[in-house]
PDB file of N, CA and C in Angstrom:
ATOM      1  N   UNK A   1     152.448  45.452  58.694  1.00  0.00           N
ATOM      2  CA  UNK A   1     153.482  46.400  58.309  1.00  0.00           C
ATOM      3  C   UNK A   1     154.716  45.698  57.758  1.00  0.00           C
ATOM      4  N   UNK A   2     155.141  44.109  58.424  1.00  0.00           N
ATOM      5  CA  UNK A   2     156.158  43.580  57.444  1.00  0.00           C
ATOM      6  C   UNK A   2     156.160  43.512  56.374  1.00  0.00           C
ATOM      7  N   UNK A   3     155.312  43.548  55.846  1.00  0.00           N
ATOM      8  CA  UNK A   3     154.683  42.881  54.472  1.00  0.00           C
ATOM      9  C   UNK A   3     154.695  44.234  53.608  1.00  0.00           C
ATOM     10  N   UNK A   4     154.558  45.648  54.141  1.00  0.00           N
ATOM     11  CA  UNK A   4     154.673  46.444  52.875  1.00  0.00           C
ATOM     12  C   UNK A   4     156.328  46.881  53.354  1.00  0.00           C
ATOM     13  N   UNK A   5     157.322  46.834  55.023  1.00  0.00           N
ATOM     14  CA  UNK A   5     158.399  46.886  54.413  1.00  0.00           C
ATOM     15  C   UNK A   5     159.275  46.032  53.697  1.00  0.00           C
ATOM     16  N   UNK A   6     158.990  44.941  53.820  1.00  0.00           N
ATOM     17  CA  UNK A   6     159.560  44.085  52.743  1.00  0.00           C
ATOM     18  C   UNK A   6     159.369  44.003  51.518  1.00  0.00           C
ATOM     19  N   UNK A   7     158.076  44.560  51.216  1.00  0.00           N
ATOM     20  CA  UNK A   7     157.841  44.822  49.397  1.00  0.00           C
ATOM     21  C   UNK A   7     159.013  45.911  49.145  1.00  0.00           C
ATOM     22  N   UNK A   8     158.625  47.059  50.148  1.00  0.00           N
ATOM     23  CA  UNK A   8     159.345  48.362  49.431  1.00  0.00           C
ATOM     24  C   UNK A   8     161.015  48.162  49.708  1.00  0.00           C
ATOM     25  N   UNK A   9     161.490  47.262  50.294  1.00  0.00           N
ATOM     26  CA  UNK A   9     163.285  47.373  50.212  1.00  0.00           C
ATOM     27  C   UNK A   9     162.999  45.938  49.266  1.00  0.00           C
ATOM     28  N   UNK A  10     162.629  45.364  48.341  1.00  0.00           N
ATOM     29  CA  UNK A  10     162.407  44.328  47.634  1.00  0.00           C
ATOM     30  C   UNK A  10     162.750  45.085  46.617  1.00  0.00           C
ATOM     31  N   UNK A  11     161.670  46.251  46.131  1.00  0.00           N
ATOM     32  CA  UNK A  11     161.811  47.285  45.054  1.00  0.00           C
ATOM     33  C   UNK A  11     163.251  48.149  45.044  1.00  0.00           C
ATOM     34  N   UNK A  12     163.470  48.183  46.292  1.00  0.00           N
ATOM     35  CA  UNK A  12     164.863  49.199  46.401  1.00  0.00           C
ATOM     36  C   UNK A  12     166.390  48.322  46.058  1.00  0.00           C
ATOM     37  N   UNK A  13     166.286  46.722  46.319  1.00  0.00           N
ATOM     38  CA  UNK A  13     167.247  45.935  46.267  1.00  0.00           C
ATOM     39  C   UNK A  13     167.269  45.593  44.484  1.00  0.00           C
ATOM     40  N   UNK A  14     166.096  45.261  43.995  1.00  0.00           N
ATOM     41  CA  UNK A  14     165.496  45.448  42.542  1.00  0.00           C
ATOM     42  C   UNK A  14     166.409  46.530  41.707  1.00  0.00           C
ATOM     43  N   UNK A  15     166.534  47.494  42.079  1.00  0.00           N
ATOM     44  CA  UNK A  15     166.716  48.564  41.802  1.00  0.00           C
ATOM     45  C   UNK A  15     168.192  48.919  41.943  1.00  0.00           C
ATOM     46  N   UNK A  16     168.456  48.384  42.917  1.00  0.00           N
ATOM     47  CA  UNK A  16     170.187  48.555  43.099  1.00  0.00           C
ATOM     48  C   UNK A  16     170.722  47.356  42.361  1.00  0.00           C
ATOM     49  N   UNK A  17     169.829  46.169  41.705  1.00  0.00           N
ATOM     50  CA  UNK A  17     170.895  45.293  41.443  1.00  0.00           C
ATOM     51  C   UNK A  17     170.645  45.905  39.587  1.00  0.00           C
ATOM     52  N   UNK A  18     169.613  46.494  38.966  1.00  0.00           N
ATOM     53  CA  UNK A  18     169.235  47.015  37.907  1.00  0.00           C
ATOM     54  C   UNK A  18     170.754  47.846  37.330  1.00  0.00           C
ATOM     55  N   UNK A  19     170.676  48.966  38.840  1.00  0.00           N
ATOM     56  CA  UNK A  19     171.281  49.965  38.634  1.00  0.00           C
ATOM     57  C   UNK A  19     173.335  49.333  38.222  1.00  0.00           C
ATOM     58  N   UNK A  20     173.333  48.027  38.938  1.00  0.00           N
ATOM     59  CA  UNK A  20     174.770  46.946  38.886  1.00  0.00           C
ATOM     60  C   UNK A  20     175.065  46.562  37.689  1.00  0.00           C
ATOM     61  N   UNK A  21     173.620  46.179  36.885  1.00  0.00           N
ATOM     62  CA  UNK A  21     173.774  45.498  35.639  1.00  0.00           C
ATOM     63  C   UNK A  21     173.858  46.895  34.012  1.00  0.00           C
ATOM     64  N   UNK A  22     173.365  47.544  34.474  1.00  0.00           N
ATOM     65  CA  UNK A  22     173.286  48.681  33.697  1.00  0.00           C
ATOM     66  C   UNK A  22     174.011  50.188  33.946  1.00  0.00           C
ATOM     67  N   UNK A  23     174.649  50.157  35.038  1.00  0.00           N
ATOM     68  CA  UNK A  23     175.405  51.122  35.295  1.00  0.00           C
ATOM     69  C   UNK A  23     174.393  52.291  34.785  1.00  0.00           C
ATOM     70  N   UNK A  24     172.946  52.818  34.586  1.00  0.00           N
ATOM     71  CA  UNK A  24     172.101  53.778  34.690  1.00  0.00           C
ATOM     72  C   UNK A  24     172.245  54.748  35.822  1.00  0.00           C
ATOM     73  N   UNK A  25     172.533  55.876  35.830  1.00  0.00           N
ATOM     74  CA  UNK A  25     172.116  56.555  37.255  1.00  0.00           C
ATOM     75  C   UNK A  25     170.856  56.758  37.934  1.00  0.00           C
ATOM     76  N   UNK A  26     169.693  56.610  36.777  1.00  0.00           N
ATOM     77  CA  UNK A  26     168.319  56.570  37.334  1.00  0.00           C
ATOM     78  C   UNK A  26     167.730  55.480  38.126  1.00  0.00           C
ATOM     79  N   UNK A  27     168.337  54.556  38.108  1.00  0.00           N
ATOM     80  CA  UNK A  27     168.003  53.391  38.705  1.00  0.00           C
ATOM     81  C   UNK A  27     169.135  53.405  40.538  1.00  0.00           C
ATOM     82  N   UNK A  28     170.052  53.999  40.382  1.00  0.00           N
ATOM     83  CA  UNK A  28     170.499  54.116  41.667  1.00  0.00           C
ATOM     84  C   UNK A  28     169.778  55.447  42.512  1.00  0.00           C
ATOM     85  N   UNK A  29     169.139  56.177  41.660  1.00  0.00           N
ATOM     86  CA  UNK A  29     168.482  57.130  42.273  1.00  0.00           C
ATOM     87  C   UNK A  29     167.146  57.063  42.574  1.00  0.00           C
ATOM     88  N   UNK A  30     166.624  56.205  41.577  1.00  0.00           N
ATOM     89  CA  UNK A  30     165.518  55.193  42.438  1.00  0.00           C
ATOM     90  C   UNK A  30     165.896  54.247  43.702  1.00  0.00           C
ATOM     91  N   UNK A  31     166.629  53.917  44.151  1.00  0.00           N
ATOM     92  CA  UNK A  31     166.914  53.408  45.013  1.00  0.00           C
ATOM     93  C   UNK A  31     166.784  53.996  46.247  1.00  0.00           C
ATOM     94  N   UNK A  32     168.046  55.220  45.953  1.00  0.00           N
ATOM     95  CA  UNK A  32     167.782  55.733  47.232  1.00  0.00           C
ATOM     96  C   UNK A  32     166.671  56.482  47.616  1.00  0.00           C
ATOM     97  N   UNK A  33     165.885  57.192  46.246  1.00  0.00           N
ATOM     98  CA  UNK A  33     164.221  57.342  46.521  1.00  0.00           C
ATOM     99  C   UNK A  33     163.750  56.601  47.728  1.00  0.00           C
ATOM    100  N   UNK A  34     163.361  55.303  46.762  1.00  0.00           N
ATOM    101  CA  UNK A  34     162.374  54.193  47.852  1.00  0.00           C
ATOM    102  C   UNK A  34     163.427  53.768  48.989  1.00  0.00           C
ATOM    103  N   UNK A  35     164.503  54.048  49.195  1.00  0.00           N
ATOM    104  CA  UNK A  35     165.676  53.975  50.896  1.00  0.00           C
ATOM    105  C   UNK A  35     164.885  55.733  51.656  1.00  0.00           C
ATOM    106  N   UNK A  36     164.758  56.559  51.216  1.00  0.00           N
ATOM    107  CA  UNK A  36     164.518  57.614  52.106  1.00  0.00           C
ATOM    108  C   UNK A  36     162.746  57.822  52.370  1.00  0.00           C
ATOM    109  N   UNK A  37     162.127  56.343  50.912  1.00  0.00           N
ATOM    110  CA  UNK A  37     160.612  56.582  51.375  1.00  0.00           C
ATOM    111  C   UNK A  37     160.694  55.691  52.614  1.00  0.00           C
ATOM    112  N   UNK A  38     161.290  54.584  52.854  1.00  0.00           N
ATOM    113  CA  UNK A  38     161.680  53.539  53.586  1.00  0.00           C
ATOM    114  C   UNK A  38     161.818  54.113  54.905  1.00  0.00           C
ATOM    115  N   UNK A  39     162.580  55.416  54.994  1.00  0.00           N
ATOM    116  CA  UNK A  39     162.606  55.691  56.594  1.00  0.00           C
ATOM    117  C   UNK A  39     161.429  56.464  56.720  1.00  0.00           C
ATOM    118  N   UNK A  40     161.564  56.903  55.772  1.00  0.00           N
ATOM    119  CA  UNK A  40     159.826  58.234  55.800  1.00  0.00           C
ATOM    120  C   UNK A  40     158.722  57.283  56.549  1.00  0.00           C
ATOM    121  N   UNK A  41     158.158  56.183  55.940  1.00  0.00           N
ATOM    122  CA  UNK A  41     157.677  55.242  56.917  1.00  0.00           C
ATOM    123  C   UNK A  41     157.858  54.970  58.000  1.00  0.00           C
ATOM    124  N   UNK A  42     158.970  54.528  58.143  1.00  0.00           N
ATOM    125  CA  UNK A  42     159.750  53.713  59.395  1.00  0.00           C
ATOM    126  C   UNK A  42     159.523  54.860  60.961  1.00  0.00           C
ATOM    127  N   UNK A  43     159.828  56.173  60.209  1.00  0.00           N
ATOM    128  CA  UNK A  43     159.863  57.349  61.340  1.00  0.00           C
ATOM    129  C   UNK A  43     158.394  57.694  61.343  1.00  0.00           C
ATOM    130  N   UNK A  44     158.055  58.159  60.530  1.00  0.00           N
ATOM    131  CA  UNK A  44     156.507  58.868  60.669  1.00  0.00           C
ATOM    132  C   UNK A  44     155.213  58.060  61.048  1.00  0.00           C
ATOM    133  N   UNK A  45     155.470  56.524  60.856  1.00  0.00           N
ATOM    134  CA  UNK A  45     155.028  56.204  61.726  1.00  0.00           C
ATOM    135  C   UNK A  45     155.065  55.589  63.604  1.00  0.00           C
ATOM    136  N   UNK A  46     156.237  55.792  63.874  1.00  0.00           N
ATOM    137  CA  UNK A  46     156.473  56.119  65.225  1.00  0.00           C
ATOM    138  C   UNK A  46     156.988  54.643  65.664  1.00  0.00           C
ATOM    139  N   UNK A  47     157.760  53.800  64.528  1.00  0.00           N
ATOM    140  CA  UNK A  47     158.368  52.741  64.628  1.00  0.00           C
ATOM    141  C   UNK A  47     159.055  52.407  65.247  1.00  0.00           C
ATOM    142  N   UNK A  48     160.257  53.044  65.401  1.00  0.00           N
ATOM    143  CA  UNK A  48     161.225  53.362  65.696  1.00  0.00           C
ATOM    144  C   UNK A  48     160.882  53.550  67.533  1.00  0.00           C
ATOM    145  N   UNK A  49     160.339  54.601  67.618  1.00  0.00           N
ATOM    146  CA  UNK A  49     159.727  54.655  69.213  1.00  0.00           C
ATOM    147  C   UNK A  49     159.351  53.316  70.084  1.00  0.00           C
ATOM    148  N   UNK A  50     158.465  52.709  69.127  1.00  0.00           N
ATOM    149  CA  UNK A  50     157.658  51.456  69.342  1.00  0.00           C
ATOM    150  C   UNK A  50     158.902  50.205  69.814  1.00  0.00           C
ATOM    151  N   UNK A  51     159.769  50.311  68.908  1.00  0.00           N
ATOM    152  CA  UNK A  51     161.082  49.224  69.429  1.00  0.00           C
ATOM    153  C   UNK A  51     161.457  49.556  70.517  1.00  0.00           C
ATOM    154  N   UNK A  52     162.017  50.552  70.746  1.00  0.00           N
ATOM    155  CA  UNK A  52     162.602  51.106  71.729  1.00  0.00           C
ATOM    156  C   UNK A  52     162.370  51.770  73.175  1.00  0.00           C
ATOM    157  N   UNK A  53     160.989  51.841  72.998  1.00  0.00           N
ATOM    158  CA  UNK A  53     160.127  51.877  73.985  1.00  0.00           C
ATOM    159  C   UNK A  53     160.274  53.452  74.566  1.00  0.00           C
ATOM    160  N   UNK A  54     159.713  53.763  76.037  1.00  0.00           N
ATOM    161  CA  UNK A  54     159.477  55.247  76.031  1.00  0.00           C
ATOM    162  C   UNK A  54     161.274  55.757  76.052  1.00  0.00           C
ATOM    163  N   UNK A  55     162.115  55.421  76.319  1.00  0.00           N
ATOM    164  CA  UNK A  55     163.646  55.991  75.930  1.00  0.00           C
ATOM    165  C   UNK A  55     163.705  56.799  75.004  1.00  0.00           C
ATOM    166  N   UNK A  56     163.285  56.841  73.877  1.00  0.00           N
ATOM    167  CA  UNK A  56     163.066  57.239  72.779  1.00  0.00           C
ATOM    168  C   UNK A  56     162.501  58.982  73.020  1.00  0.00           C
ATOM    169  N   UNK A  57     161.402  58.685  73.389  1.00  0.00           N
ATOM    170  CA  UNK A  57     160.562  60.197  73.535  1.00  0.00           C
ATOM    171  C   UNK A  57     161.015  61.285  73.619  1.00  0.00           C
ATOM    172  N   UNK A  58     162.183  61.476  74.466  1.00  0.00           N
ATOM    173  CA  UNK A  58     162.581  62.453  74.670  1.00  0.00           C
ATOM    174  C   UNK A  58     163.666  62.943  73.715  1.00  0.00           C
ATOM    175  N   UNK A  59     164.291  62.233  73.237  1.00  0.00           N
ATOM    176  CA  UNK A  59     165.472  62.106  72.715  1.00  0.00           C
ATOM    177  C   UNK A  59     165.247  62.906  71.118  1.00  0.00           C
ATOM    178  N   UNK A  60     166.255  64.545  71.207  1.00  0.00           N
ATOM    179  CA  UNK A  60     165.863  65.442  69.760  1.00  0.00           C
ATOM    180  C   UNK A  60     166.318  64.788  68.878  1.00  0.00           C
ATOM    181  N   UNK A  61     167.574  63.966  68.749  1.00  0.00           N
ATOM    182  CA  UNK A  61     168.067  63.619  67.180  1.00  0.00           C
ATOM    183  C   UNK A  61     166.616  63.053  66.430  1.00  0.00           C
ATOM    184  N   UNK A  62     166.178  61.928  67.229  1.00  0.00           N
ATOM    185  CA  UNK A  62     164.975  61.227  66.398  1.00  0.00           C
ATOM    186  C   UNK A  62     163.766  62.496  66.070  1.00  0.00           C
ATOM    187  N   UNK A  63     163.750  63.284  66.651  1.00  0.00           N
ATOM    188  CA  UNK A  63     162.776  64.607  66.117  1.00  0.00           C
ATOM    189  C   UNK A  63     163.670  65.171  65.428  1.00  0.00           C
ATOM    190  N   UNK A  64     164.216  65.522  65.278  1.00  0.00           N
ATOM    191  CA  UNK A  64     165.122  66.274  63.650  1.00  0.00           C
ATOM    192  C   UNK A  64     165.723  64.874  62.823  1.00  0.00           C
ATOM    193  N   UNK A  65     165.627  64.108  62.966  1.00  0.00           N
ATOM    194  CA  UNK A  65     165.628  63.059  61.889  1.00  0.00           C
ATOM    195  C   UNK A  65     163.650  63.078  61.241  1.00  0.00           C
ATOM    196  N   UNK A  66     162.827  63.135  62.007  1.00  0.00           N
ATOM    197  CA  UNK A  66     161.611  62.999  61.156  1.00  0.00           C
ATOM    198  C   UNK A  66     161.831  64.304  60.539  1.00  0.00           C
ATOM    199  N   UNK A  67     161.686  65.554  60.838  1.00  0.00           N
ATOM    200  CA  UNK A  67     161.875  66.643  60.321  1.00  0.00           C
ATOM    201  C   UNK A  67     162.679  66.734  58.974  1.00  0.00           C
ATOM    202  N   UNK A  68     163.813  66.214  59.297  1.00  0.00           N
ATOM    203  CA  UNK A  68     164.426  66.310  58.261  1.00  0.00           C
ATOM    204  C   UNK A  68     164.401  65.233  56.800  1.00  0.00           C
ATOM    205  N   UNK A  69     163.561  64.067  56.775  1.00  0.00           N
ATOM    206  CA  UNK A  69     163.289  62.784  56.161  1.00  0.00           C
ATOM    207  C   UNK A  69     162.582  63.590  54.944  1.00  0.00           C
ATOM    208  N   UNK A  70     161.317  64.187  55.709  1.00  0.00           N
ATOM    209  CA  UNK A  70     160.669  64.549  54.679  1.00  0.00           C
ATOM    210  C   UNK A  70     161.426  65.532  53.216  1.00  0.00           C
ATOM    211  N   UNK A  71     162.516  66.264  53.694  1.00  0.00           N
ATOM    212  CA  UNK A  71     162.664  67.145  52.378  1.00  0.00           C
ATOM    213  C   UNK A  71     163.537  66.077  51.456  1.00  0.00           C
ATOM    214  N   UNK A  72     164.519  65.415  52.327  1.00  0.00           N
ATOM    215  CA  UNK A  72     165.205  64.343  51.692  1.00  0.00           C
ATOM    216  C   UNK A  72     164.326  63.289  50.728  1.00  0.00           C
ATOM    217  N   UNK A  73     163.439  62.790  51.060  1.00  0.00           N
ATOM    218  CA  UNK A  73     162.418  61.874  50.536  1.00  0.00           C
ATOM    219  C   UNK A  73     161.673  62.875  49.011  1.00  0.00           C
ATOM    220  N   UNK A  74     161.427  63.748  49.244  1.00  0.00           N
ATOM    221  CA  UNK A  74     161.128  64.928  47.923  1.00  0.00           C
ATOM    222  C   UNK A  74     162.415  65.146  47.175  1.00  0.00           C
ATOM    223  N   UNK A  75     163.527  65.639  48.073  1.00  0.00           N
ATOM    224  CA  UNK A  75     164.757  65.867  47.024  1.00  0.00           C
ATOM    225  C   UNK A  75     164.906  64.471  45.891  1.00  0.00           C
ATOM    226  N   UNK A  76     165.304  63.798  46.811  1.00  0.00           N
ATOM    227  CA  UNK A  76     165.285  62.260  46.011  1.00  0.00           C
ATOM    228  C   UNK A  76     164.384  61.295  45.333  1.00  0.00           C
ATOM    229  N   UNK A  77     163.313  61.820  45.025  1.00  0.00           N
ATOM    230  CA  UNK A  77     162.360  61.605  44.138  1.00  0.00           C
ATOM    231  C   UNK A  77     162.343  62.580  42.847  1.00  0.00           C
ATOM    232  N   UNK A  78     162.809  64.224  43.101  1.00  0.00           N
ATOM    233  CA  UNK A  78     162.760  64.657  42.288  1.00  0.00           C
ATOM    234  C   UNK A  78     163.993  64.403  41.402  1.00  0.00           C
ATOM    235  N   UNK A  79     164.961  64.161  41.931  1.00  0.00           N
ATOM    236  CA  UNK A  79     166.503  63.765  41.655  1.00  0.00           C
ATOM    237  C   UNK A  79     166.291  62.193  40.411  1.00  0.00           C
ATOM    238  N   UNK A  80     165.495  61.192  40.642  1.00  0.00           N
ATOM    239  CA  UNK A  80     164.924  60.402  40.312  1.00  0.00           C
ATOM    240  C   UNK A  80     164.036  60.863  38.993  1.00  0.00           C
ATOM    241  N   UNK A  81     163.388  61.581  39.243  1.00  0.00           N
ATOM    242  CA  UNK A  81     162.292  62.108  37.857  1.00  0.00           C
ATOM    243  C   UNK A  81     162.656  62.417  37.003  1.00  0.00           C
ATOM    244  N   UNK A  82     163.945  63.184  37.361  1.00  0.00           N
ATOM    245  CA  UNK A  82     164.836  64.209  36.679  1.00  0.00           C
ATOM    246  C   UNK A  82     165.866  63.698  36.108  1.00  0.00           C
ATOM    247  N   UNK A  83     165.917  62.742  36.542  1.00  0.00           N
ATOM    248  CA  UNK A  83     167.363  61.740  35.720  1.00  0.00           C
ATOM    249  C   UNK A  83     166.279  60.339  34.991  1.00  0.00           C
ATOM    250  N   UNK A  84     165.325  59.906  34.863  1.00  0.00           N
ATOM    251  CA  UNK A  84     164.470  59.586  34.371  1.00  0.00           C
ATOM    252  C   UNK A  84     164.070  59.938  32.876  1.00  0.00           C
ATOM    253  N   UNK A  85     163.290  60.720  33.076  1.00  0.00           N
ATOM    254  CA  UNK A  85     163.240  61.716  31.909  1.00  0.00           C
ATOM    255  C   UNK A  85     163.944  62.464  31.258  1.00  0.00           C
ATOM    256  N   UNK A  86     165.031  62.478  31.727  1.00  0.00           N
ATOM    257  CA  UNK A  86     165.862  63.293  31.041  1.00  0.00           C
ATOM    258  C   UNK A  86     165.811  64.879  30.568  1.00  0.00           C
ATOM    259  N   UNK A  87     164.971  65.344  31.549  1.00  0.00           N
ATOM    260  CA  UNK A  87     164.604  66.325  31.772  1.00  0.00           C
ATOM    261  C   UNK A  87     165.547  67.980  31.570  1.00  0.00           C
ATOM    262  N   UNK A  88     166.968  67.804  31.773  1.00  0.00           N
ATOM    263  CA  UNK A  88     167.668  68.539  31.617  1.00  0.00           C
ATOM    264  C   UNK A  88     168.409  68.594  30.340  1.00  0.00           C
ATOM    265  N   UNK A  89     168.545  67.356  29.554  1.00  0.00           N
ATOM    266  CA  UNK A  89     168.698  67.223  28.253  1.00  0.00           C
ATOM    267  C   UNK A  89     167.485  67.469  27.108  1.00  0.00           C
ATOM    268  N   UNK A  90     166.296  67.444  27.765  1.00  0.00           N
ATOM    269  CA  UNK A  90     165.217  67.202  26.970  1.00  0.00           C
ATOM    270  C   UNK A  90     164.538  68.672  26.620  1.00  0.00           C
ATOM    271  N   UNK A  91     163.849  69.467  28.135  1.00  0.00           N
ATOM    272  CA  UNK A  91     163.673  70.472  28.222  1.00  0.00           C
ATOM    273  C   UNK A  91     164.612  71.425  29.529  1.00  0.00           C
ATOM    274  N   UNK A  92     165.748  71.778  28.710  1.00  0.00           N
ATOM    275  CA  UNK A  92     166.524  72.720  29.285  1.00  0.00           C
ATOM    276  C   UNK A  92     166.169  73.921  29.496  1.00  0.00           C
ATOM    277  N   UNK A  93     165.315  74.788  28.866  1.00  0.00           N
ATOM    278  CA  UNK A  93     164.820  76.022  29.355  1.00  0.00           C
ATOM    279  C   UNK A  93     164.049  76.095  30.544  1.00  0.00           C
ATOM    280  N   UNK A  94     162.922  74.883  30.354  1.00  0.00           N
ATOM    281  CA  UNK A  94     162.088  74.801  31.714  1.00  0.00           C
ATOM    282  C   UNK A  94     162.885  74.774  32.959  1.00  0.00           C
ATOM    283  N   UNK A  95     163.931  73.519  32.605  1.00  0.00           N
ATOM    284  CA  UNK A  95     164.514  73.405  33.752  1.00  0.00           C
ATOM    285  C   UNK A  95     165.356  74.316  34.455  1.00  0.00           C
ATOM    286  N   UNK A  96     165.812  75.340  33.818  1.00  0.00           N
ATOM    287  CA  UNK A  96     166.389  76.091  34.424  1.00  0.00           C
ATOM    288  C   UNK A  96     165.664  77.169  34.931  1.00  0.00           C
ATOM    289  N   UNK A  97     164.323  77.681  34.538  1.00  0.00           N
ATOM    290  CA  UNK A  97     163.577  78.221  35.267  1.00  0.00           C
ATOM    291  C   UNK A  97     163.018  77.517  36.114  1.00  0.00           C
ATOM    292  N   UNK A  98     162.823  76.433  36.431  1.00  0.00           N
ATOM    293  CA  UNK A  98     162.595  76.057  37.790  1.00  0.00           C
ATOM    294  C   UNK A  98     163.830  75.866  38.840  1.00  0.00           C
ATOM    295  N   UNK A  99     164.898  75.446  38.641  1.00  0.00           N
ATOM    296  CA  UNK A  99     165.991  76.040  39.473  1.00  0.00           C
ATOM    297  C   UNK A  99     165.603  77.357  39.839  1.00  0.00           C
ATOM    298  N   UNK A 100     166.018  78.089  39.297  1.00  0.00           N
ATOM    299  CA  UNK A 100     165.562  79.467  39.250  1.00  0.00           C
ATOM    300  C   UNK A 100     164.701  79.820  40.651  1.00  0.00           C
ATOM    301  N   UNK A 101     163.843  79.818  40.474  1.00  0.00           N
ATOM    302  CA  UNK A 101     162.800  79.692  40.945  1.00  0.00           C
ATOM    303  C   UNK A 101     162.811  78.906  42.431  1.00  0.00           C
ATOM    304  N   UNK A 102     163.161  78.107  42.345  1.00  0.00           N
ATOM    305  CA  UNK A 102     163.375  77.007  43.600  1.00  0.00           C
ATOM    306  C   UNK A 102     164.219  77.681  44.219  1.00  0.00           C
ATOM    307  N   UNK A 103     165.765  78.205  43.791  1.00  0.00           N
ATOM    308  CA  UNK A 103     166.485  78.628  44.297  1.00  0.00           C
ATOM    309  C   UNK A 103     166.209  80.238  44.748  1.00  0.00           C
ATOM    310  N   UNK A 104     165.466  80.808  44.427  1.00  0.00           N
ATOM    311  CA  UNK A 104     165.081  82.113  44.753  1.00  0.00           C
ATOM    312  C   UNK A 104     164.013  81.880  45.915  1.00  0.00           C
ATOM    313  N   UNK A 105     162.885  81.035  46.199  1.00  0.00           N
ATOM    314  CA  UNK A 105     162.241  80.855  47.499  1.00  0.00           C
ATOM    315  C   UNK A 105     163.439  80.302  48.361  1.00  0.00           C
ATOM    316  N   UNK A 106     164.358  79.374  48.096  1.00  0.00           N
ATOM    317  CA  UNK A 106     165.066  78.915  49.055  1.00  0.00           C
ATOM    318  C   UNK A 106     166.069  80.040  50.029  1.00  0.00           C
ATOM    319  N   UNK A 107     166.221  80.981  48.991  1.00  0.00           N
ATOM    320  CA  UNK A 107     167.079  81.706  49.717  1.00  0.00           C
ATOM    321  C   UNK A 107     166.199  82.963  50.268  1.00  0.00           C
ATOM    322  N   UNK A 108     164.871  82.927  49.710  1.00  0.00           N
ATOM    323  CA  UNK A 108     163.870  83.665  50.641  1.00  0.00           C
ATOM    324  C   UNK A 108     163.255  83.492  52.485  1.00  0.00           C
ATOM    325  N   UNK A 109     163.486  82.111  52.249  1.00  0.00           N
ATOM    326  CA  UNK A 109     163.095  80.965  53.273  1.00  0.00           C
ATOM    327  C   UNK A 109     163.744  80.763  54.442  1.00  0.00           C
TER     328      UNK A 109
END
């Protein structure tokens, strides 16, 4: 497991020094992408527990921190795609029907 977290904050440090030299926003938003895939790992696989031993178990923040990783880890990938592609400059109609849309289940939800 060292070995793929050290690849993936390798890619994320990559990425923040990209984002230094080029002042890009897609490249700092890749960052924090692979920083929130970084805990997505770190938590979901029960890492975190494992250090800390049974103390941990009981304790809700670390259960609403996994809970909550996952939408963060999607927001910030899509945040990433989307400043990537250029998606809102490129195809603006789509994109605003998917807001749309997103924002109408969300407030269904």
């Amino acid at each position: 497991m060292d070995v793929i977290y050290g690849l993936v904050l390798a890619i994320m440090f990559f990425s923040l020094f990209q984002f230094i030299v080029s002042r890009e926003r897609a490249y700092l938003l890749n960052a924090l992408a692979i920083g929130a895939l970084t805990v997505l790992l770190f938590l979901n696989n029960h890492h975190l527990r494992c250090l800390l031993g049974d103390f941990t178990t009981s304790i809700w923040p670390l259960d609403n921190a996994e809970r909550l990783i996952y939408p963060a880890a999607a927001v910030s990938f899509i945040a990433f795609q989307r400043s990537l592609l250029t998606i809102p400059q490129n195809i603006g109609l789509l994109d605003t029907a998917v807001f749309a849309h997103a924002h109408s289940i969300a407030i269904q939800g």
